[in-house]
Protein backbone atom coordinates (compact mmCIF):
# COMPACT_ATOMS: atom_id res chain seq x y z
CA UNK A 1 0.43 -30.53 -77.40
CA UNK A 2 2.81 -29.86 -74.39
CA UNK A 3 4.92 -33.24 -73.21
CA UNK A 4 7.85 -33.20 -70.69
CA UNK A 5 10.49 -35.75 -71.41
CA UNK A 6 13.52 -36.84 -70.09
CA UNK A 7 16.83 -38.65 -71.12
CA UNK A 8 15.56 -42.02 -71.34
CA UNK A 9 12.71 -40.51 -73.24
CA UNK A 10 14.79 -38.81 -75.37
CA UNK A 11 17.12 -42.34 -76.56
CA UNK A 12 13.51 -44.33 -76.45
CA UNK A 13 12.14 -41.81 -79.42
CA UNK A 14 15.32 -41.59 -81.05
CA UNK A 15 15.58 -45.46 -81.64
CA UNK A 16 12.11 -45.69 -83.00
CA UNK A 17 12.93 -43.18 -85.36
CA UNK A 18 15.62 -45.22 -86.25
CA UNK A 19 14.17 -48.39 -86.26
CA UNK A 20 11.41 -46.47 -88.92
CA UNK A 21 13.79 -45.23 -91.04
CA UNK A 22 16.03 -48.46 -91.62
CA UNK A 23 12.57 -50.18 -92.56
CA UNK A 24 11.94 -47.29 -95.36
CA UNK A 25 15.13 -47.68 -96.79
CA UNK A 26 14.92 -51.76 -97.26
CA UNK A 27 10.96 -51.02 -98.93
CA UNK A 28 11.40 -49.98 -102.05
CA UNK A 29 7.47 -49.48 -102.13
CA UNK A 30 7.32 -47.98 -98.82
CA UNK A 31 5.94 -44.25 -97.88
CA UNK A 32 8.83 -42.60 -97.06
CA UNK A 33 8.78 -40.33 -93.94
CA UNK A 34 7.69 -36.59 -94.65
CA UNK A 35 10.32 -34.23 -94.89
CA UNK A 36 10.20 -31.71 -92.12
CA UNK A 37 12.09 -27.70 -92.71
CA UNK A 38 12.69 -25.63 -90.14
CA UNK A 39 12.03 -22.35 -91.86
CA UNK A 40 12.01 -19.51 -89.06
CA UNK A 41 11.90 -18.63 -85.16
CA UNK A 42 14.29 -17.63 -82.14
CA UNK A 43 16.55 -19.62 -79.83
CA UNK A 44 17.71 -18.22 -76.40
CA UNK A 45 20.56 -19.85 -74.62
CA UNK A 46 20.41 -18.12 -70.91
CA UNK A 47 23.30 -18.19 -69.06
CA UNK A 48 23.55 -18.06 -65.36
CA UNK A 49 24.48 -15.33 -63.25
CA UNK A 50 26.80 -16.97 -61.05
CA UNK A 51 28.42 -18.84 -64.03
CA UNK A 52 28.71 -14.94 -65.66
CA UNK A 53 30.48 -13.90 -62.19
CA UNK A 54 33.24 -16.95 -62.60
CA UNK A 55 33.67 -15.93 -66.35
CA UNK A 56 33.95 -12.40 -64.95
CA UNK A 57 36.49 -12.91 -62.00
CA UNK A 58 38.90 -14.74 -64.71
CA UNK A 59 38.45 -11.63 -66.91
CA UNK A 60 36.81 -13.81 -69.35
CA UNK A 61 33.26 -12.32 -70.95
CA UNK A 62 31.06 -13.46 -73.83
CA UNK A 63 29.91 -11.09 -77.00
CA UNK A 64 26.95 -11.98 -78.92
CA UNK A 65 27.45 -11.56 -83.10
CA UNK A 66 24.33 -10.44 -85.27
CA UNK A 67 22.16 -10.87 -85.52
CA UNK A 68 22.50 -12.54 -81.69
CA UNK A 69 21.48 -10.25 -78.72
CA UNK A 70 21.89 -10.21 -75.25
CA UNK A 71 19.39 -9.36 -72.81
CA UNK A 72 19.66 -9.30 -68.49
CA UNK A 73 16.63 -10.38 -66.22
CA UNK A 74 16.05 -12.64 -63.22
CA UNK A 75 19.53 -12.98 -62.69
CA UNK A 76 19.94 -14.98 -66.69
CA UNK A 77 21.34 -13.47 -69.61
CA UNK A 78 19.47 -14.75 -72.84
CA UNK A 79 21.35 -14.87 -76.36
CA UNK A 80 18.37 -14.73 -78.66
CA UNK A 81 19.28 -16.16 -82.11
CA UNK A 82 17.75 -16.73 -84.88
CA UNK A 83 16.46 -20.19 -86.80
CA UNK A 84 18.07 -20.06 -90.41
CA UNK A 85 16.92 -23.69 -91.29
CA UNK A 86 17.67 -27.19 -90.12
CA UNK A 87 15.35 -30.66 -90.14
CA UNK A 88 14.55 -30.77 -86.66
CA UNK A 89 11.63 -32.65 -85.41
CA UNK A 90 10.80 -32.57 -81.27
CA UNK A 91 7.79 -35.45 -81.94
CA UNK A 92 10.64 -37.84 -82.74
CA UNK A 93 13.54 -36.01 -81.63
CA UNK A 94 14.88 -36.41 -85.13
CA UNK A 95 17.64 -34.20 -86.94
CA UNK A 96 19.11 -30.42 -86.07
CA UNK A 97 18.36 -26.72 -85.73
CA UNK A 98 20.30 -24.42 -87.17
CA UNK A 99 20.96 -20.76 -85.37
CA UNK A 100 22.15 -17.32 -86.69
CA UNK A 101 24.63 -15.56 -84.98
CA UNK A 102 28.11 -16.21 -83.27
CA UNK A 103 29.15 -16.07 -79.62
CA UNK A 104 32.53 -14.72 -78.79
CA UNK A 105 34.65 -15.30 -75.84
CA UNK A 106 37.02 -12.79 -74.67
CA UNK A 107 39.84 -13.26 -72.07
CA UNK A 108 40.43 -9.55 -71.71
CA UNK A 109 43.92 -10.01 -69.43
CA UNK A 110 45.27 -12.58 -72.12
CA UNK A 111 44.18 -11.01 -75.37
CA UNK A 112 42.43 -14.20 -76.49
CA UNK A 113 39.44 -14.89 -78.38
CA UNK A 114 37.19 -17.52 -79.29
CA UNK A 115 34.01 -17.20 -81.70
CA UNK A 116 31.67 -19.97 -81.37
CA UNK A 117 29.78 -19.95 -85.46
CA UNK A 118 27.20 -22.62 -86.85
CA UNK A 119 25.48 -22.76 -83.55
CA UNK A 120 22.68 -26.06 -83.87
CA UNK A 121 20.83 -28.24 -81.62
CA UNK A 122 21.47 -31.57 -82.51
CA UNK A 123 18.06 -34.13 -81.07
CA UNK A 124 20.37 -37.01 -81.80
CA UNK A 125 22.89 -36.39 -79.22
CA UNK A 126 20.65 -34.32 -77.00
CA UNK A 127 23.27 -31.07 -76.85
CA UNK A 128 23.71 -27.96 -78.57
CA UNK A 129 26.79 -27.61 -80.76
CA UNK A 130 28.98 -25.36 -82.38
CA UNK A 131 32.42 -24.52 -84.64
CA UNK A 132 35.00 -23.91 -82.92
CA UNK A 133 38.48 -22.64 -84.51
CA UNK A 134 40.52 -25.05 -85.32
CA UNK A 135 37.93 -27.75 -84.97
CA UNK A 136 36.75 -30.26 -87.52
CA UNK A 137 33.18 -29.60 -88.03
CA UNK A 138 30.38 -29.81 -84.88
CA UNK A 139 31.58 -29.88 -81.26
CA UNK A 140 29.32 -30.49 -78.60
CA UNK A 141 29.31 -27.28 -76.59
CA UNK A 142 26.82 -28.63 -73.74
CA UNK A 143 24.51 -31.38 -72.97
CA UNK A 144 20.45 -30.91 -72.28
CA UNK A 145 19.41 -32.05 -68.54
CA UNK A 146 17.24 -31.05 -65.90
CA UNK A 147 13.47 -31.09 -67.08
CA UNK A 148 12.69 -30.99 -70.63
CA UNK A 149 9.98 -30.17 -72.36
CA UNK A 150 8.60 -30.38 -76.15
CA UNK A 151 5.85 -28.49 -77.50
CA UNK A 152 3.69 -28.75 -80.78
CA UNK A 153 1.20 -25.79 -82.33
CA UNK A 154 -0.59 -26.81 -86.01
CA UNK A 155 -0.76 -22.83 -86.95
CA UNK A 156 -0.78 -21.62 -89.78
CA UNK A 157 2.28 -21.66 -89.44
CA UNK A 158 2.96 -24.85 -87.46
CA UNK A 159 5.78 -24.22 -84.79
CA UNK A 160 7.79 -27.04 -82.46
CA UNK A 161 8.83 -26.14 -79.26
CA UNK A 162 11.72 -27.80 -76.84
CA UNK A 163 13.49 -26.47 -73.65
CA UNK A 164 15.71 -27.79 -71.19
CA UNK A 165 16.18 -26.27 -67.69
CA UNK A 166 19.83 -27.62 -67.53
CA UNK A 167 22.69 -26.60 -69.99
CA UNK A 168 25.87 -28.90 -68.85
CA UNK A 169 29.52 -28.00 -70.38
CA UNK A 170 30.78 -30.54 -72.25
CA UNK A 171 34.06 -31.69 -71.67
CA UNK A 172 35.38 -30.77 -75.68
CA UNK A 173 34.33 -27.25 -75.20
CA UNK A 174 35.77 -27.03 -71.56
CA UNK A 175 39.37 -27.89 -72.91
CA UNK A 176 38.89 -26.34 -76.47
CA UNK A 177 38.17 -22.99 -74.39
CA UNK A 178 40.55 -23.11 -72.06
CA UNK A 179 43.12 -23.57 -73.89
CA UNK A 180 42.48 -21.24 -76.65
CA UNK A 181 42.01 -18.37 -74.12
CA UNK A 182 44.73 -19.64 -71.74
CA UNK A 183 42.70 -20.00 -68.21
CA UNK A 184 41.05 -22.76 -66.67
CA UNK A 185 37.48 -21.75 -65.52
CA UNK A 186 35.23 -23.65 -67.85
CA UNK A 187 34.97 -26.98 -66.22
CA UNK A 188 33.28 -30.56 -67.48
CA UNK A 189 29.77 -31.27 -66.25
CA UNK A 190 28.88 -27.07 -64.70
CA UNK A 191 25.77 -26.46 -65.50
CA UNK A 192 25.38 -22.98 -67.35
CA UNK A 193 22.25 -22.37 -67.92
CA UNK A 194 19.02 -22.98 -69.90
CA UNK A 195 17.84 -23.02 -73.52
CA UNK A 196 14.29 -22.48 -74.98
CA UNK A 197 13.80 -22.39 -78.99
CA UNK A 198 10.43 -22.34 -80.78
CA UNK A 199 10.94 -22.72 -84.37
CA UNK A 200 7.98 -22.74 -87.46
CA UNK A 201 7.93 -25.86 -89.59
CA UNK A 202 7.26 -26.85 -92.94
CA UNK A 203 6.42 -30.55 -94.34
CA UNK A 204 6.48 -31.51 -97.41
């Protein structure tokens, strides 16, 4: 099953799943919803080439960690990562995926660093997230826009697809960068890129 969606979709789905889960918890006799476990696949965050070239001109460029790679084509570079685990759900837009890998930013002329870690993407707020240093858990690192799309294949082994054709900074990770690599080309709202993950599920 293949279903594009979009924002108000996305809030519509969420407060069902909401609304379905406070009436579990007040039956005590109730079927509970089925636990759902992300157990495996990829995510790829591509990055656009003119966003790259800003990076670049402020001698600013991003590393991928392992097991993250970094591949070049049709003017995007994808960071692949892995799925390590997570309860996400795309039918309900329910809970989080959780990624391998880090992403590092360099500022090269500064001799600052940043490594993004615990990379997830959270359906509740509709953005991908990260740790940054210094930070106190999750920050939003960008929002999902343009067109989205979720996708659903029964296997064996039964795999959920989403994608968004927007990435847009958030403002946290705009300041959190620039100021930890002392420049100020990340800006609230650019849109970066794209993401894609297909990840196999479990339900028990």
């Amino acid at each position: 099953m293949h279903v594009t969606v979009g924002r108000r979709w996305r809030l519509a789905a969420l407060g069902a799943c909401l609304i379905a889960a406070g009436a579990v918890s007040i039956s005590a006799s109730g079927t509970a919803r089925a636990d759902t476990t992300d157990t495996g696949g990829t995510a790829s965050v591509s990055l656009t080439r003119s966003f790259l070239l800003g990076l670049a001109r402020s001698n600013v460029i991003i590393l991928p960690g392992s097991p993250t790679t970094s591949s070049y084509a049709s003017d995007l570079d994808a960071y692949t990562l892995p799925v390590t685990g997570g309860d996400g759900e795309v039918s309900i837009f329910f809970g989080q995926v959780h990624f391998g890998g880090t992403l590092t930013f360099v500022n090269a002329k500064a001799r600052k660093a940043v490594t993004i870690t615990k990379v997830r993407l959270n359906f509740f707020t509709g953005a991908l997230t990260g740790d940054l240093p210094g930070s106190a858990g999750q920050t939003a690192l960008a929002y999902f826009g343009g067109d989205e799309s979720t996708s659903s294949q029964p296997g064996p082994p039964a795999t959920e697809s989403f994608s968004a054709s927007q990435l847009n900074l958030s403002g946290k990770a705009a300041k959190a960068l620039n100021s930890d690599l002392h420049t100020t080309v990340f800006v609230k709202g650019t849109n970066i890129g794209t993401f894609t993950t297909t990840f196999d599920v479990s339900v028990s």
